[in-house]
PDB file of N, CA and C in Angstrom:
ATOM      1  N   UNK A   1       0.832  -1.201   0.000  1.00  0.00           N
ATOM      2  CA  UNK A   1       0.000   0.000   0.000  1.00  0.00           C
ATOM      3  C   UNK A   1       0.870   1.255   0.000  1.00  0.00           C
ATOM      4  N   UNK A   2       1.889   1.576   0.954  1.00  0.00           N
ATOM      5  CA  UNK A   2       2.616   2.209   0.907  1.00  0.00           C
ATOM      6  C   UNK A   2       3.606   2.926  -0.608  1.00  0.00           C
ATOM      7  N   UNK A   3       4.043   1.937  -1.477  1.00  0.00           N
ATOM      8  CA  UNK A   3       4.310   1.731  -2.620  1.00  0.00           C
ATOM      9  C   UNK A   3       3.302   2.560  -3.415  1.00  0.00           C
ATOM     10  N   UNK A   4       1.784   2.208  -3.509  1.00  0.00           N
ATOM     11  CA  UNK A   4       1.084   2.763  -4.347  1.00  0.00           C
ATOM     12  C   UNK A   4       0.785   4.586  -4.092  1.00  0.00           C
ATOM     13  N   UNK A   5       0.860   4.582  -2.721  1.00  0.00           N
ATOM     14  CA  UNK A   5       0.426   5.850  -2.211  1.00  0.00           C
ATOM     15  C   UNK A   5       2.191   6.611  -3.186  1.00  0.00           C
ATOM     16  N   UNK A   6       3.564   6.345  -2.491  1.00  0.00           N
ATOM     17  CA  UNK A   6       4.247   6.364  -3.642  1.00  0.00           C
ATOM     18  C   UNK A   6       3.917   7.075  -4.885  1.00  0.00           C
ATOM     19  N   UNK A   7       3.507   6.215  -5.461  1.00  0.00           N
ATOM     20  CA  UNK A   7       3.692   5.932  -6.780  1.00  0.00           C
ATOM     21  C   UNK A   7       2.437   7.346  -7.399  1.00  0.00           C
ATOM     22  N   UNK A   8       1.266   7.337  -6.796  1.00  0.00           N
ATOM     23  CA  UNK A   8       0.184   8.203  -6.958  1.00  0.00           C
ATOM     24  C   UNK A   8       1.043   9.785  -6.611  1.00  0.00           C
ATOM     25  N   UNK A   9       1.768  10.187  -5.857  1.00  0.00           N
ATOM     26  CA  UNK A   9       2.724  10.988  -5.143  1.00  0.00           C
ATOM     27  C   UNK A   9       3.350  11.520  -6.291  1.00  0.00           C
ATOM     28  N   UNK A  10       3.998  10.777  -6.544  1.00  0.00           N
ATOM     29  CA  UNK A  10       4.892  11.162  -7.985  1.00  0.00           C
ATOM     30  C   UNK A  10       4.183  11.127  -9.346  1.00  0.00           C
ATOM     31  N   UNK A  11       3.388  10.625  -9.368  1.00  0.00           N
ATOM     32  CA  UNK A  11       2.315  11.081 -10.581  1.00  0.00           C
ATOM     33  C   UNK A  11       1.906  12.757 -10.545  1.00  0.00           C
ATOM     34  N   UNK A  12       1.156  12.422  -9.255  1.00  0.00           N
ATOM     35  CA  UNK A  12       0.685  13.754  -9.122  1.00  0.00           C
ATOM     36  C   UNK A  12       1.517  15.150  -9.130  1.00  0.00           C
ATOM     37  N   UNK A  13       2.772  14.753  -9.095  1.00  0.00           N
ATOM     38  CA  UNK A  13       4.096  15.772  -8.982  1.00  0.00           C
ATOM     39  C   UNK A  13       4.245  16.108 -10.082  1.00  0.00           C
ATOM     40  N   UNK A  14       4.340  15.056 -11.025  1.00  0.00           N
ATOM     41  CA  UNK A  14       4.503  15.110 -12.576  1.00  0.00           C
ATOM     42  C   UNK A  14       3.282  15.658 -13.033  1.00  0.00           C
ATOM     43  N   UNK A  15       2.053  15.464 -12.510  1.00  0.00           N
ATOM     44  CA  UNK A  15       0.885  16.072 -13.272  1.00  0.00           C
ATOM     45  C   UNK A  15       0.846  17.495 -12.776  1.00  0.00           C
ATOM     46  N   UNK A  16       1.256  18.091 -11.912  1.00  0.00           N
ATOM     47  CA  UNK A  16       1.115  19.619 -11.619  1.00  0.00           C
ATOM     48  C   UNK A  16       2.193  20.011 -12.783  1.00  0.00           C
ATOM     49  N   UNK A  17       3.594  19.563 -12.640  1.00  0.00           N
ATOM     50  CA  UNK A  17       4.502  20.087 -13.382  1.00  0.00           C
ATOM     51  C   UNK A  17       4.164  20.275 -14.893  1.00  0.00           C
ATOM     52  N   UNK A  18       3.447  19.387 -15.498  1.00  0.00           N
ATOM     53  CA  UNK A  18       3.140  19.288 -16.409  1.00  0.00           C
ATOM     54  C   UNK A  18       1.847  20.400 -16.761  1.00  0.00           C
ATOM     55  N   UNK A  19       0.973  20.570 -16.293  1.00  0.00           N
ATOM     56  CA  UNK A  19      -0.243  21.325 -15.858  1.00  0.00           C
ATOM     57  C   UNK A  19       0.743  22.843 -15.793  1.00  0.00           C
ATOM     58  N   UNK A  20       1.657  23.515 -15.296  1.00  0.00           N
ATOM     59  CA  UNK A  20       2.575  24.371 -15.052  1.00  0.00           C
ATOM     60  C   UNK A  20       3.167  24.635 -15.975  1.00  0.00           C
ATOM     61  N   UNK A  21       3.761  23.935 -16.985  1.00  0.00           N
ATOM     62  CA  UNK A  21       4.489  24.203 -18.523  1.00  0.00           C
ATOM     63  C   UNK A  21       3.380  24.497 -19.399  1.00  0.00           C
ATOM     64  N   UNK A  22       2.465  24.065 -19.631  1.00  0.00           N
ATOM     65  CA  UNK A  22       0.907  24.097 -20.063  1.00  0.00           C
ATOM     66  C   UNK A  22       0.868  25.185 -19.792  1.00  0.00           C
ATOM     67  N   UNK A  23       0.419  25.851 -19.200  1.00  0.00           N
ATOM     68  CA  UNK A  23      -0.157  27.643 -18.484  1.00  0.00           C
ATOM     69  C   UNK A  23       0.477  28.240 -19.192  1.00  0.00           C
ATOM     70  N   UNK A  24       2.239  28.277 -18.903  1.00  0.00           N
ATOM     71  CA  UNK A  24       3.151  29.079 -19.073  1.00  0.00           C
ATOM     72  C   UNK A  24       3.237  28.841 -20.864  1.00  0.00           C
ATOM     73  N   UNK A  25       3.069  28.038 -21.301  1.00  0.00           N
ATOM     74  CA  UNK A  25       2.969  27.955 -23.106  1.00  0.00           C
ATOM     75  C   UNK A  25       1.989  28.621 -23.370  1.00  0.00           C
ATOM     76  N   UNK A  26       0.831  28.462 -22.859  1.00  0.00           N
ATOM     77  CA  UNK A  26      -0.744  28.924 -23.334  1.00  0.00           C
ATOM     78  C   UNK A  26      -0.428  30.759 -23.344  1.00  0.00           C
ATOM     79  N   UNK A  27      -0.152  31.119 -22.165  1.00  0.00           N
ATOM     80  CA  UNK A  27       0.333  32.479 -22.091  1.00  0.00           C
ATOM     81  C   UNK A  27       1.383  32.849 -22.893  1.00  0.00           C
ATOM     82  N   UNK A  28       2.423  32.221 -22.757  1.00  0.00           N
ATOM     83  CA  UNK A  28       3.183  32.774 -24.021  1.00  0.00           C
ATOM     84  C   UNK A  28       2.913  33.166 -25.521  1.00  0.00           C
ATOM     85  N   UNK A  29       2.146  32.102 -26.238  1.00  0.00           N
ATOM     86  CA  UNK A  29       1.270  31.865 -27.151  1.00  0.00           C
ATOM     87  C   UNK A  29       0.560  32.756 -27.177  1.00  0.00           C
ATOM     88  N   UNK A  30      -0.061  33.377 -25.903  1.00  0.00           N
ATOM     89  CA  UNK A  30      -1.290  34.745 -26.233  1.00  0.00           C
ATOM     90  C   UNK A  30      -0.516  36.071 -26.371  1.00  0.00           C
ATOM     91  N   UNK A  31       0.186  36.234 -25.259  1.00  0.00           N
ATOM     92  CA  UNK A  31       1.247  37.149 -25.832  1.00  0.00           C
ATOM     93  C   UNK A  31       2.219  37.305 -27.106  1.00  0.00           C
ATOM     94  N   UNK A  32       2.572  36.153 -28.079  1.00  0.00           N
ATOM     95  CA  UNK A  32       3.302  36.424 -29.171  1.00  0.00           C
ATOM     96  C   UNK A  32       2.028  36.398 -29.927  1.00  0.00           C
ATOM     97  N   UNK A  33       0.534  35.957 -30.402  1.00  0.00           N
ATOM     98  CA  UNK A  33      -0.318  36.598 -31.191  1.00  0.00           C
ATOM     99  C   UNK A  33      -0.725  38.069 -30.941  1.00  0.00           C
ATOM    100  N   UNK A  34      -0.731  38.249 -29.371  1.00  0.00           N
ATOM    101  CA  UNK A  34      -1.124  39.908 -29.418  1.00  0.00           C
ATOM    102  C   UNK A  34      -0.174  40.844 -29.666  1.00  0.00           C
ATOM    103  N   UNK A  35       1.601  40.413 -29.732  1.00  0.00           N
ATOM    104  CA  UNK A  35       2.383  40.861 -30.261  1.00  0.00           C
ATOM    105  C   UNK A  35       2.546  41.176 -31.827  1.00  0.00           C
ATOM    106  N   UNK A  36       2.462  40.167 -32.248  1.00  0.00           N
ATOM    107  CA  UNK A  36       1.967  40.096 -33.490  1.00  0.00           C
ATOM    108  C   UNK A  36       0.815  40.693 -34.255  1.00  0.00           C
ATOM    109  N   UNK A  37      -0.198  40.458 -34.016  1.00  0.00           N
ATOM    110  CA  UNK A  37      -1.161  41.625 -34.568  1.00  0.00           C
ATOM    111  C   UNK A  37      -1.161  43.173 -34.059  1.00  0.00           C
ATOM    112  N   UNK A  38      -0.369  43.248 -33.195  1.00  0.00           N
ATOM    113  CA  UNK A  38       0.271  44.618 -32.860  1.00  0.00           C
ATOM    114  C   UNK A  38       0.689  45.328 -33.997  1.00  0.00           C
ATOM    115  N   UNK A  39       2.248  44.419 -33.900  1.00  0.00           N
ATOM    116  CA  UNK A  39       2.977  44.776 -35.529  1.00  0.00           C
ATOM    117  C   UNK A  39       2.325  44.582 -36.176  1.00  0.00           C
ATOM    118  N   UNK A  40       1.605  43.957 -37.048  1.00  0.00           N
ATOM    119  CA  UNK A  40       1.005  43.575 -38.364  1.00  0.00           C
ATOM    120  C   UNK A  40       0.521  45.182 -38.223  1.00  0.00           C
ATOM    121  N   UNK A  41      -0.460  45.609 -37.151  1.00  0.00           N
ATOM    122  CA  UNK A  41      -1.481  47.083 -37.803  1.00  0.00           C
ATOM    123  C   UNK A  41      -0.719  48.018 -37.706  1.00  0.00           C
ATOM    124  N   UNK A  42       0.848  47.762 -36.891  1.00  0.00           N
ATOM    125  CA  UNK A  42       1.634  49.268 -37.098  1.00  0.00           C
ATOM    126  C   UNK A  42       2.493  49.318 -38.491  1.00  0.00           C
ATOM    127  N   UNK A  43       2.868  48.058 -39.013  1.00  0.00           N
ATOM    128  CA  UNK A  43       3.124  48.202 -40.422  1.00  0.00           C
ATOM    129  C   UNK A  43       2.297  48.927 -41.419  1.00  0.00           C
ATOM    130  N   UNK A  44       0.981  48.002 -41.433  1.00  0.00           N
ATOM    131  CA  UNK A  44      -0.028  48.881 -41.898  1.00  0.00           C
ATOM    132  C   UNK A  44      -0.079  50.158 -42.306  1.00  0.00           C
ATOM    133  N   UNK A  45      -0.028  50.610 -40.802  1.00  0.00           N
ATOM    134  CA  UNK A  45      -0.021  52.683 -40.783  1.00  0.00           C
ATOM    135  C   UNK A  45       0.886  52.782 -41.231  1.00  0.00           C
ATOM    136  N   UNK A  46       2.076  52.444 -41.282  1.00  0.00           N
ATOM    137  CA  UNK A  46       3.218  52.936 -41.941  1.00  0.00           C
ATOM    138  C   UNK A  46       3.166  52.910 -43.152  1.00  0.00           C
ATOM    139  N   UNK A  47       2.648  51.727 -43.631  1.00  0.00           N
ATOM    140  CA  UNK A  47       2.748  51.894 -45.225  1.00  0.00           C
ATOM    141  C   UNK A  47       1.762  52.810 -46.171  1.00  0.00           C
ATOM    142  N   UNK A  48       0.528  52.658 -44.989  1.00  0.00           N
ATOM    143  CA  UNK A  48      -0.807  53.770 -45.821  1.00  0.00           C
ATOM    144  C   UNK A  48      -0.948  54.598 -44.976  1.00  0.00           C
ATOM    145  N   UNK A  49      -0.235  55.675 -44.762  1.00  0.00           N
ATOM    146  CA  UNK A  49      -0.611  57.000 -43.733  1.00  0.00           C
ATOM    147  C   UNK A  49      -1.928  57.416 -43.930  1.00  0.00           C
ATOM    148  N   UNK A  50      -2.881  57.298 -45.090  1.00  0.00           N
ATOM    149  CA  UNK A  50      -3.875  58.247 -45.676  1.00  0.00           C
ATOM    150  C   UNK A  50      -5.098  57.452 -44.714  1.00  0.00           C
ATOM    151  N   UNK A  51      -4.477  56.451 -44.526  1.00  0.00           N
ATOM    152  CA  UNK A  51      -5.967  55.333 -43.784  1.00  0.00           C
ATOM    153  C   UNK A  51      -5.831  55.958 -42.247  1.00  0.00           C
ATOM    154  N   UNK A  52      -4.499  56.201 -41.819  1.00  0.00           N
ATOM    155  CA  UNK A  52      -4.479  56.425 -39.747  1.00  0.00           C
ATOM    156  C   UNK A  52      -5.168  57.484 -39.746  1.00  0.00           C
TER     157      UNK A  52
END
């Protein structure tokens, strides 16, 4: 029994850690698209002043 409690222990260690890289990708990911369509509309203005 001891063993399994174990074993569930270190799963669960691995499943937060894992759950934790997850977050931190998901956020990254939102930040380089909102980075990105940032630039994309300041190119934009730059190239057609007559539209800003």
């Amino acid at each position: 029994m001891g063993n399994l409690i174990l074993f569930f222990n270190s799963f669960l260690s691995y499943l937060l850690v894992m759950a934790i890289i997850v977050v931190v990708a998901g956020i990254a990911i939102f930040i380089g698209i909102k980075m990105r369509k940032s630039k994309n509309k300041q190119l934009e203005n730059e190239s057609n002043p007559a539209k800003a």
